[in-house]
PDB file of N, CA and C in Angstrom:
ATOM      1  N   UNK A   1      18.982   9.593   5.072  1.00  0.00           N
ATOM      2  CA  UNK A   1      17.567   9.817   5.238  1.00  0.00           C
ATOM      3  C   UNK A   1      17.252   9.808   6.720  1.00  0.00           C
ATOM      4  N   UNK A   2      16.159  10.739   7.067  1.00  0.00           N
ATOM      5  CA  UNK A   2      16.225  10.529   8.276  1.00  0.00           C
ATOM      6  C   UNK A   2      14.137  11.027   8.462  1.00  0.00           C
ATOM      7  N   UNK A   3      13.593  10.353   9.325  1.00  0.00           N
ATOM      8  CA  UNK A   3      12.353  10.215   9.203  1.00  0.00           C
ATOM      9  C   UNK A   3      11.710  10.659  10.694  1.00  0.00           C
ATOM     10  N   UNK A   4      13.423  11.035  11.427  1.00  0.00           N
ATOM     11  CA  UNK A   4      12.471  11.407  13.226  1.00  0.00           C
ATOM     12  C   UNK A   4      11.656  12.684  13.170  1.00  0.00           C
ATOM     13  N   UNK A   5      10.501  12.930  13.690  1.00  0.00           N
ATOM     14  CA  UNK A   5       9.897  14.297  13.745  1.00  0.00           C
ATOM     15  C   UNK A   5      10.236  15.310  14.799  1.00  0.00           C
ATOM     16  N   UNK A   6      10.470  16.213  14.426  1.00  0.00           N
ATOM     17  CA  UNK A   6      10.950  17.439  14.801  1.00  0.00           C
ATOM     18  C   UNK A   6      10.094  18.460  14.890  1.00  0.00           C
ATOM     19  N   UNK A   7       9.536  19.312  16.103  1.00  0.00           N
ATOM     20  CA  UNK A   7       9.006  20.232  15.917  1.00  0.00           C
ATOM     21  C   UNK A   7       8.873  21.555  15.263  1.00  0.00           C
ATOM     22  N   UNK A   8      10.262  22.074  14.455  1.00  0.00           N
ATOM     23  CA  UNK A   8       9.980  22.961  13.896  1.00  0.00           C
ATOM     24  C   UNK A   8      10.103  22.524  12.520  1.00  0.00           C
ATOM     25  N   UNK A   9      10.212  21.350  11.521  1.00  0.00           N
ATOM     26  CA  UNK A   9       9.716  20.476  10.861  1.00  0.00           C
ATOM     27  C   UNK A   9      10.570  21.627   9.586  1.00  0.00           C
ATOM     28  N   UNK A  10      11.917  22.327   9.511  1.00  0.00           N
ATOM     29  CA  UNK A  10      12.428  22.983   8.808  1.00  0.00           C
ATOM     30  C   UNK A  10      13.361  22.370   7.776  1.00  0.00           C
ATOM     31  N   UNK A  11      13.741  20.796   8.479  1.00  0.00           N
ATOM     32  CA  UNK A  11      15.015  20.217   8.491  1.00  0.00           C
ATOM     33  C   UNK A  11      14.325  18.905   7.120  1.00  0.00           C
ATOM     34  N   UNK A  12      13.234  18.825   7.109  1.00  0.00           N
ATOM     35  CA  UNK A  12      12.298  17.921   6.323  1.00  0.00           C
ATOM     36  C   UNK A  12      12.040  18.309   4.575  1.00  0.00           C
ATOM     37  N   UNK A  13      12.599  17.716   3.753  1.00  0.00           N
ATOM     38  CA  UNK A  13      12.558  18.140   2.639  1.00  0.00           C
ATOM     39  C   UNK A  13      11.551  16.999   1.466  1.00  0.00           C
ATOM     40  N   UNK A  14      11.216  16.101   1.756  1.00  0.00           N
ATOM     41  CA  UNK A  14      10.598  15.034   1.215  1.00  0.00           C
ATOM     42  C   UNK A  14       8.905  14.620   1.830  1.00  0.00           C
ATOM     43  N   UNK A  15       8.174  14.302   1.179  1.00  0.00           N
ATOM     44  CA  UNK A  15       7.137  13.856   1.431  1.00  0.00           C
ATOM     45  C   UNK A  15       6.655  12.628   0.756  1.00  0.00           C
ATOM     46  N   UNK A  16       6.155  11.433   1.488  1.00  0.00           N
ATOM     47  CA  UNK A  16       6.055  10.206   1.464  1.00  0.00           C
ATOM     48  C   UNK A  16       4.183  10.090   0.199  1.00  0.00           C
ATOM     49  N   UNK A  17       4.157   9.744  -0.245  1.00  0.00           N
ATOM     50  CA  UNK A  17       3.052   9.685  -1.622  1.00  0.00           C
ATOM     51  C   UNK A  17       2.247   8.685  -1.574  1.00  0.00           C
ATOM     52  N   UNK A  18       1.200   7.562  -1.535  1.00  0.00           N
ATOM     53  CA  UNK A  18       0.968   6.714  -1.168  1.00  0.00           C
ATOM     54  C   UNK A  18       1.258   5.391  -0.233  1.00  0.00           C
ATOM     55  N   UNK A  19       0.943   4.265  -0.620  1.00  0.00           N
ATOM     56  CA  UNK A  19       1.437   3.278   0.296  1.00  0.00           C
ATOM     57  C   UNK A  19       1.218   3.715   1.822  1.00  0.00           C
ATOM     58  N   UNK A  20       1.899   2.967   2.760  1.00  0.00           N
ATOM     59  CA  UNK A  20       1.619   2.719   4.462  1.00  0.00           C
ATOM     60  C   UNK A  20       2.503   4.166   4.979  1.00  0.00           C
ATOM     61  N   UNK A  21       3.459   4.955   4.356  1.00  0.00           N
ATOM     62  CA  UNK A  21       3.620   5.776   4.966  1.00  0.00           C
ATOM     63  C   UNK A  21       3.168   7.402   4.358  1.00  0.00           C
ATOM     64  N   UNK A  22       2.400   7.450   3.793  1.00  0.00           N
ATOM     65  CA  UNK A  22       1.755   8.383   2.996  1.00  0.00           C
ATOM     66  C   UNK A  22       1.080   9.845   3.929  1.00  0.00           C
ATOM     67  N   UNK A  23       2.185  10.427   3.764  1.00  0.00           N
ATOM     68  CA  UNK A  23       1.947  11.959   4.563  1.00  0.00           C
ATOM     69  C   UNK A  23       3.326  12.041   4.880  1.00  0.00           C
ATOM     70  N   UNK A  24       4.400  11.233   5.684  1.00  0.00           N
ATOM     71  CA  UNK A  24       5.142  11.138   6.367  1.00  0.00           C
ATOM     72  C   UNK A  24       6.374  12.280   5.569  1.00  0.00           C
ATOM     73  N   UNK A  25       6.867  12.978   6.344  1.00  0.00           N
ATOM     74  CA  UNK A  25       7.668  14.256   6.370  1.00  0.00           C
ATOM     75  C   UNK A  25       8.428  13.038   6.285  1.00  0.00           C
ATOM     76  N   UNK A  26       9.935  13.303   5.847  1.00  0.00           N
ATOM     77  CA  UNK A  26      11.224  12.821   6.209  1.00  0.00           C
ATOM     78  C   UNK A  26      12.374  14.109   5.245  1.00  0.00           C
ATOM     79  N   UNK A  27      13.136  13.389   5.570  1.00  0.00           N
ATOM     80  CA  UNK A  27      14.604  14.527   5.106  1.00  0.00           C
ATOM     81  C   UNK A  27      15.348  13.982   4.075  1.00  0.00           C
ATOM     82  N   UNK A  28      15.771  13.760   2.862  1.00  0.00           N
ATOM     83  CA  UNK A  28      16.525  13.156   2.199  1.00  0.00           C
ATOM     84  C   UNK A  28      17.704  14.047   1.730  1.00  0.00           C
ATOM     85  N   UNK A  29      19.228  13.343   0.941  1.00  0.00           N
ATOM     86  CA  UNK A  29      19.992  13.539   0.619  1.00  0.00           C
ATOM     87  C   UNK A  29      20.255  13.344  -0.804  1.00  0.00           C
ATOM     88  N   UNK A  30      19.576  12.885  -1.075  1.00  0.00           N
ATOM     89  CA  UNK A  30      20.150  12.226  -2.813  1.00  0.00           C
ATOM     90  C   UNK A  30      19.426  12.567  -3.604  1.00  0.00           C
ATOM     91  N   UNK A  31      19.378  12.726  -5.146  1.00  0.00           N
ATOM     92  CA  UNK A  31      18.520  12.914  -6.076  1.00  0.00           C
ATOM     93  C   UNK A  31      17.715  12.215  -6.579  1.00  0.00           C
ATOM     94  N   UNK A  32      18.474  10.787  -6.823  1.00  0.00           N
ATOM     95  CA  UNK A  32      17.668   9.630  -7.304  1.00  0.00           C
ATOM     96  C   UNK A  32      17.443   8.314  -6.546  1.00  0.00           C
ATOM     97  N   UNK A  33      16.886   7.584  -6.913  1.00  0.00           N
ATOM     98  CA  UNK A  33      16.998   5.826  -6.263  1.00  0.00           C
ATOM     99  C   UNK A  33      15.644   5.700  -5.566  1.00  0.00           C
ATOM    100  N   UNK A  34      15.927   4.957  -4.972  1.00  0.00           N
ATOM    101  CA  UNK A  34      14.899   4.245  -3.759  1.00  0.00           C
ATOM    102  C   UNK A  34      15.463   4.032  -2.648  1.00  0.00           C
ATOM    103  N   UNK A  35      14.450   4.815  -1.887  1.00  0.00           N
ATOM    104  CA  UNK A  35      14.649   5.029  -0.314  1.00  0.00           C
ATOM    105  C   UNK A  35      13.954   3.815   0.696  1.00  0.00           C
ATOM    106  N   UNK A  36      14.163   2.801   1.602  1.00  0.00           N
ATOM    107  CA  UNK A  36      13.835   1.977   2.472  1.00  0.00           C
ATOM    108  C   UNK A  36      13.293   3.109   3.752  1.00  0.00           C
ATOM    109  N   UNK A  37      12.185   3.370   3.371  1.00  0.00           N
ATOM    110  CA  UNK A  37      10.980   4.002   4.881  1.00  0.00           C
ATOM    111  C   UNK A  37      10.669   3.197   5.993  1.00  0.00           C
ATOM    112  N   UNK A  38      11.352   3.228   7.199  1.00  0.00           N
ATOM    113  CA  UNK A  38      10.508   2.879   8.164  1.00  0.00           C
ATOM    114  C   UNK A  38       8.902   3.241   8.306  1.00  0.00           C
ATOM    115  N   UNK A  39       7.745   2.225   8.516  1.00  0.00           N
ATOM    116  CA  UNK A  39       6.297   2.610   8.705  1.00  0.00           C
ATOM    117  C   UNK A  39       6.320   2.326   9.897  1.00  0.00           C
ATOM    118  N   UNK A  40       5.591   3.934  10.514  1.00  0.00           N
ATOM    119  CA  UNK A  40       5.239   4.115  11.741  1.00  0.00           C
ATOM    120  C   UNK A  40       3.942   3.287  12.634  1.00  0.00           C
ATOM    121  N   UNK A  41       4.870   2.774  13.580  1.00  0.00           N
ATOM    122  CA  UNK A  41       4.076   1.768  14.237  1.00  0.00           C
ATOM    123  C   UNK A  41       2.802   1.764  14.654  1.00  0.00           C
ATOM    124  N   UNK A  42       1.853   1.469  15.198  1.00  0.00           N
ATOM    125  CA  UNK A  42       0.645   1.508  15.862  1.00  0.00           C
ATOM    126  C   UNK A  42       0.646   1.686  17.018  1.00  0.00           C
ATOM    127  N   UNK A  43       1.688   0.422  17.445  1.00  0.00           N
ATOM    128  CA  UNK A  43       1.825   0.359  18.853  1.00  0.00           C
ATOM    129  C   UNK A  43       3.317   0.037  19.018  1.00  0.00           C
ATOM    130  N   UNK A  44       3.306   0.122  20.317  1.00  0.00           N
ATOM    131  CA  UNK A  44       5.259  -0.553  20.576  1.00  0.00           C
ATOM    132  C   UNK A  44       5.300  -1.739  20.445  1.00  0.00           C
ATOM    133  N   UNK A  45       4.261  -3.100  20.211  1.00  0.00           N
ATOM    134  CA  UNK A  45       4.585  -4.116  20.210  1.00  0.00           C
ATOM    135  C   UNK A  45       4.788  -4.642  18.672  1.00  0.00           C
ATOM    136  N   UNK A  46       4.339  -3.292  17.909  1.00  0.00           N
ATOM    137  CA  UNK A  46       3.815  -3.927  16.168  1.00  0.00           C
ATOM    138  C   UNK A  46       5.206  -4.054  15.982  1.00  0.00           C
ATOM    139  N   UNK A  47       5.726  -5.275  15.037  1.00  0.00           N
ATOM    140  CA  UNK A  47       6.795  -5.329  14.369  1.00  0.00           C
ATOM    141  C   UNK A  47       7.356  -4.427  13.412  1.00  0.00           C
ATOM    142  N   UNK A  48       9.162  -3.449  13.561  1.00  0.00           N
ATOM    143  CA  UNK A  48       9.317  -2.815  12.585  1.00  0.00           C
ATOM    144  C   UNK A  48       9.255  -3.800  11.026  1.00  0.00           C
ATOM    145  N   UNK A  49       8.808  -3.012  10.719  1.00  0.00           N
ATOM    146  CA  UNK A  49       8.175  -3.014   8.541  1.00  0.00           C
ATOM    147  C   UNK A  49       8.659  -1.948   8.629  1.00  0.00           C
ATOM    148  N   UNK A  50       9.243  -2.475   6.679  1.00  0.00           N
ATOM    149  CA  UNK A  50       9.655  -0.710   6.043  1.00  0.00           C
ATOM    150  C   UNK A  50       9.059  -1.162   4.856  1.00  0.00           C
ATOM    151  N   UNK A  51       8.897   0.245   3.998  1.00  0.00           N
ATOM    152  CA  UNK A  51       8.249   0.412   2.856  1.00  0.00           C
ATOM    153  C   UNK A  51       9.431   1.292   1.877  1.00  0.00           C
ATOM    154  N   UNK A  52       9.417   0.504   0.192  1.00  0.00           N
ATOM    155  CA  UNK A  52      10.222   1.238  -0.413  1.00  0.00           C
ATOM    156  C   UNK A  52       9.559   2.629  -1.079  1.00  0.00           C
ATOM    157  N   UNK A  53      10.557   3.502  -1.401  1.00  0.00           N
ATOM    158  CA  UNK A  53       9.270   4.806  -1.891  1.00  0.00           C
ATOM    159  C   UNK A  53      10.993   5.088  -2.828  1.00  0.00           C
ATOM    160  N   UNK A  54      10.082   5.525  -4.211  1.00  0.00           N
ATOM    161  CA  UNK A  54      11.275   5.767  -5.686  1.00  0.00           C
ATOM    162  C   UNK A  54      10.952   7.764  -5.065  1.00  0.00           C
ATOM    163  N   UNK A  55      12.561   8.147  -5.119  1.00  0.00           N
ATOM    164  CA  UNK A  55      12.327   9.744  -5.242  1.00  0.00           C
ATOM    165  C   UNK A  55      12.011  10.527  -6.945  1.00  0.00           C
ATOM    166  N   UNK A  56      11.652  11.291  -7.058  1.00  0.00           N
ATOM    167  CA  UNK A  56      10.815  11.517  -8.213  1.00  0.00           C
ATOM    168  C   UNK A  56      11.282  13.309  -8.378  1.00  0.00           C
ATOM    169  N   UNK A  57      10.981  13.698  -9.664  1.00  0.00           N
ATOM    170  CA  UNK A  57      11.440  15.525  -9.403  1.00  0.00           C
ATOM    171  C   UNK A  57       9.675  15.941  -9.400  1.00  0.00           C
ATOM    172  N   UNK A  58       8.976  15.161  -8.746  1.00  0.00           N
ATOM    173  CA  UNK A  58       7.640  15.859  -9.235  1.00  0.00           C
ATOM    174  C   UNK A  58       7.834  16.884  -7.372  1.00  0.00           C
ATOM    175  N   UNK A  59       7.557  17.808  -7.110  1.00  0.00           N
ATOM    176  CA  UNK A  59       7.435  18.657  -6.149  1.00  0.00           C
ATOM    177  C   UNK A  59       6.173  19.124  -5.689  1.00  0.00           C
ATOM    178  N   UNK A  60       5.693  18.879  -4.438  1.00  0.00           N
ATOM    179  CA  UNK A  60       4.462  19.348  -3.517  1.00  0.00           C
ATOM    180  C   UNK A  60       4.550  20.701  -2.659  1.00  0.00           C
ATOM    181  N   UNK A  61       4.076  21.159  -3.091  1.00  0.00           N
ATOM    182  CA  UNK A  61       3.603  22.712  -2.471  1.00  0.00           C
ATOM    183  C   UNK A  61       3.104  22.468  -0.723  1.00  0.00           C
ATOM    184  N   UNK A  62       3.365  23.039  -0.219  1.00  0.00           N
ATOM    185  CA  UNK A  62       2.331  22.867   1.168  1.00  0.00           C
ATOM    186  C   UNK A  62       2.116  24.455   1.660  1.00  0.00           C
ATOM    187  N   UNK A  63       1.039  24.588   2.141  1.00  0.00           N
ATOM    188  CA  UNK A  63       0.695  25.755   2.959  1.00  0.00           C
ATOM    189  C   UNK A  63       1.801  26.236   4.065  1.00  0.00           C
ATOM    190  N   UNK A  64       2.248  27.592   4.128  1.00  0.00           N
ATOM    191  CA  UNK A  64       2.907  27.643   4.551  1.00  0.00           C
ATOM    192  C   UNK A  64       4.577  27.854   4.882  1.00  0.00           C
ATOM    193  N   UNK A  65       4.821  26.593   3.409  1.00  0.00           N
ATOM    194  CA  UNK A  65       6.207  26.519   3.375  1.00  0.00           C
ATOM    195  C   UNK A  65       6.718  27.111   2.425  1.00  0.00           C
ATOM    196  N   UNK A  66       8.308  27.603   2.017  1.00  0.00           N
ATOM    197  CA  UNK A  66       8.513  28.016   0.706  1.00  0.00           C
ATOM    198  C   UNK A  66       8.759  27.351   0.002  1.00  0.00           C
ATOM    199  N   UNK A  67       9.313  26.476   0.671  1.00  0.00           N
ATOM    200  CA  UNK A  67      10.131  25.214  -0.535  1.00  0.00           C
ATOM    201  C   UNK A  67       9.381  24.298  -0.583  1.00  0.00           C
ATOM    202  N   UNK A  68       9.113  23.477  -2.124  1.00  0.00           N
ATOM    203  CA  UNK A  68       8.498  22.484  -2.231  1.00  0.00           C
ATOM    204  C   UNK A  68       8.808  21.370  -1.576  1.00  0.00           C
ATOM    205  N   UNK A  69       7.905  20.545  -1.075  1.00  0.00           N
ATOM    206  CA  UNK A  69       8.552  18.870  -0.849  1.00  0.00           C
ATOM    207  C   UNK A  69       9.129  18.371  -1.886  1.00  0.00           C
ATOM    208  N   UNK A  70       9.750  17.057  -1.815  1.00  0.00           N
ATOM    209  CA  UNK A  70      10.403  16.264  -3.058  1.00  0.00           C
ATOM    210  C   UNK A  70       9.581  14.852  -2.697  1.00  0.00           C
ATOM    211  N   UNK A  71       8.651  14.888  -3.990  1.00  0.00           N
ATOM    212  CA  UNK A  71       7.951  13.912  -3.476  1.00  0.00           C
ATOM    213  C   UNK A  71       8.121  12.251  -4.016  1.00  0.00           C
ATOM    214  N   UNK A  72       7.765  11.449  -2.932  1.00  0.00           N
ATOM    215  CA  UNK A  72       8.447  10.090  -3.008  1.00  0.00           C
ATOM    216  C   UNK A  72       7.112   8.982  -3.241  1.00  0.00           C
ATOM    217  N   UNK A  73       7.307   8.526  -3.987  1.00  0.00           N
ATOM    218  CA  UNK A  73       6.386   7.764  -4.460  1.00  0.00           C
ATOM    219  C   UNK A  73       6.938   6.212  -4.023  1.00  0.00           C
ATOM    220  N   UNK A  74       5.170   5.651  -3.625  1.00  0.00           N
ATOM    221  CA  UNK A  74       5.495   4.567  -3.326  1.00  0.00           C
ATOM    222  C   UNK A  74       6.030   3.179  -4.214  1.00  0.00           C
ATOM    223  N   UNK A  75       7.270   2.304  -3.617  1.00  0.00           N
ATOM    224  CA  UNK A  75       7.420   1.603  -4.753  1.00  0.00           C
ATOM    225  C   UNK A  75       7.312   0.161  -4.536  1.00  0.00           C
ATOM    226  N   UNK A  76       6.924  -0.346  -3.502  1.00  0.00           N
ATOM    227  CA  UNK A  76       6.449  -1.616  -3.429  1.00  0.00           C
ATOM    228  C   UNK A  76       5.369  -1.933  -4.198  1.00  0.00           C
ATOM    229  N   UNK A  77       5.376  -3.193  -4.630  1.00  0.00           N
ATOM    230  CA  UNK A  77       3.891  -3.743  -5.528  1.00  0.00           C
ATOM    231  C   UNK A  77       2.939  -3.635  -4.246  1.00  0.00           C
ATOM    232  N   UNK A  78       1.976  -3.622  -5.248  1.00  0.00           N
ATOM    233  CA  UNK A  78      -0.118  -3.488  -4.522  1.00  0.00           C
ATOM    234  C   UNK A  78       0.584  -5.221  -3.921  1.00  0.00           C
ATOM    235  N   UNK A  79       0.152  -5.418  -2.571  1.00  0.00           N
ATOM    236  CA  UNK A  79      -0.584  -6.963  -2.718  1.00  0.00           C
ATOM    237  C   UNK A  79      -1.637  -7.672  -3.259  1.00  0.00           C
ATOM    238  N   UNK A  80      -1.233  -8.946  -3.579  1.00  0.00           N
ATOM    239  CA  UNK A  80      -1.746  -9.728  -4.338  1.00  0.00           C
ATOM    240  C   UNK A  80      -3.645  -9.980  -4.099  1.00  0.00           C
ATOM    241  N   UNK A  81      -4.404  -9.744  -4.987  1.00  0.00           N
ATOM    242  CA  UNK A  81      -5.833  -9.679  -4.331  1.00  0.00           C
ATOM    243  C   UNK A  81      -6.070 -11.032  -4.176  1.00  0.00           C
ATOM    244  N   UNK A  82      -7.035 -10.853  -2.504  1.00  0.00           N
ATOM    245  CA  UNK A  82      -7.423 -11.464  -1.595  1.00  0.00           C
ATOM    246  C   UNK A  82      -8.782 -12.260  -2.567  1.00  0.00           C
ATOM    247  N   UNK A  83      -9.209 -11.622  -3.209  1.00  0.00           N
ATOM    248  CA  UNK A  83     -10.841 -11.465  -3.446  1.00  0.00           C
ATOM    249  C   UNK A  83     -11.324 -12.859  -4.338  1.00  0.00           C
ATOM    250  N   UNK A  84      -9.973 -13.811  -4.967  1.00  0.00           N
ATOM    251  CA  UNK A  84     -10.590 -14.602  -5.445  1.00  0.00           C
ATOM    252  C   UNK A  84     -10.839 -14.086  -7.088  1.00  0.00           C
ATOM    253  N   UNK A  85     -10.223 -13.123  -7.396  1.00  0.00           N
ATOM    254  CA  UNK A  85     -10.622 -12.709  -8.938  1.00  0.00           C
ATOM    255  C   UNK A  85      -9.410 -12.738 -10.040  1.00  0.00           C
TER     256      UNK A  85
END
């Protein structure tokens, strides 16, 4: 897997589905499992975090491209609510 961005963005076959990295282009190799996503920092001081995302055969269209994305759904649990309920 590989998640660096590239300007002609040809080499990118996956698209990230909810959760903290949700948009994020990356490139994958495999058909099935769960992929460990680096989430893109804020700043240079924010601590690397990664996020898990399950690959899925559901496929995203984008403007533009021919080939569908392979889209990756997020698979970490929601955190636990704050709210007292």
């Amino acid at each position: 897997m590989s998640t660096e961005r590239r300007d002609d963005g040809h080499d990118r076959n996956a698209i990230c589905l909810g959760g903290p990295c949700h948009g994020l282009l990356t490139h994958i190799d495999q058909d099935i499992g769960v992929l460990v996503v680096p989430v893109p920092r804020r700043s240079p001081d924010a601590p690397e975090v990664c996020a898990r995302y399950r690959i899925t055969r559901e496929r995203v269209r984008y403007c533009g491209q021919v080939e569908p994305y392979i889209a990756l759904r997020w698979a970490d649990p929601p955190p636990p609510c704050s709210c007292g309920a």
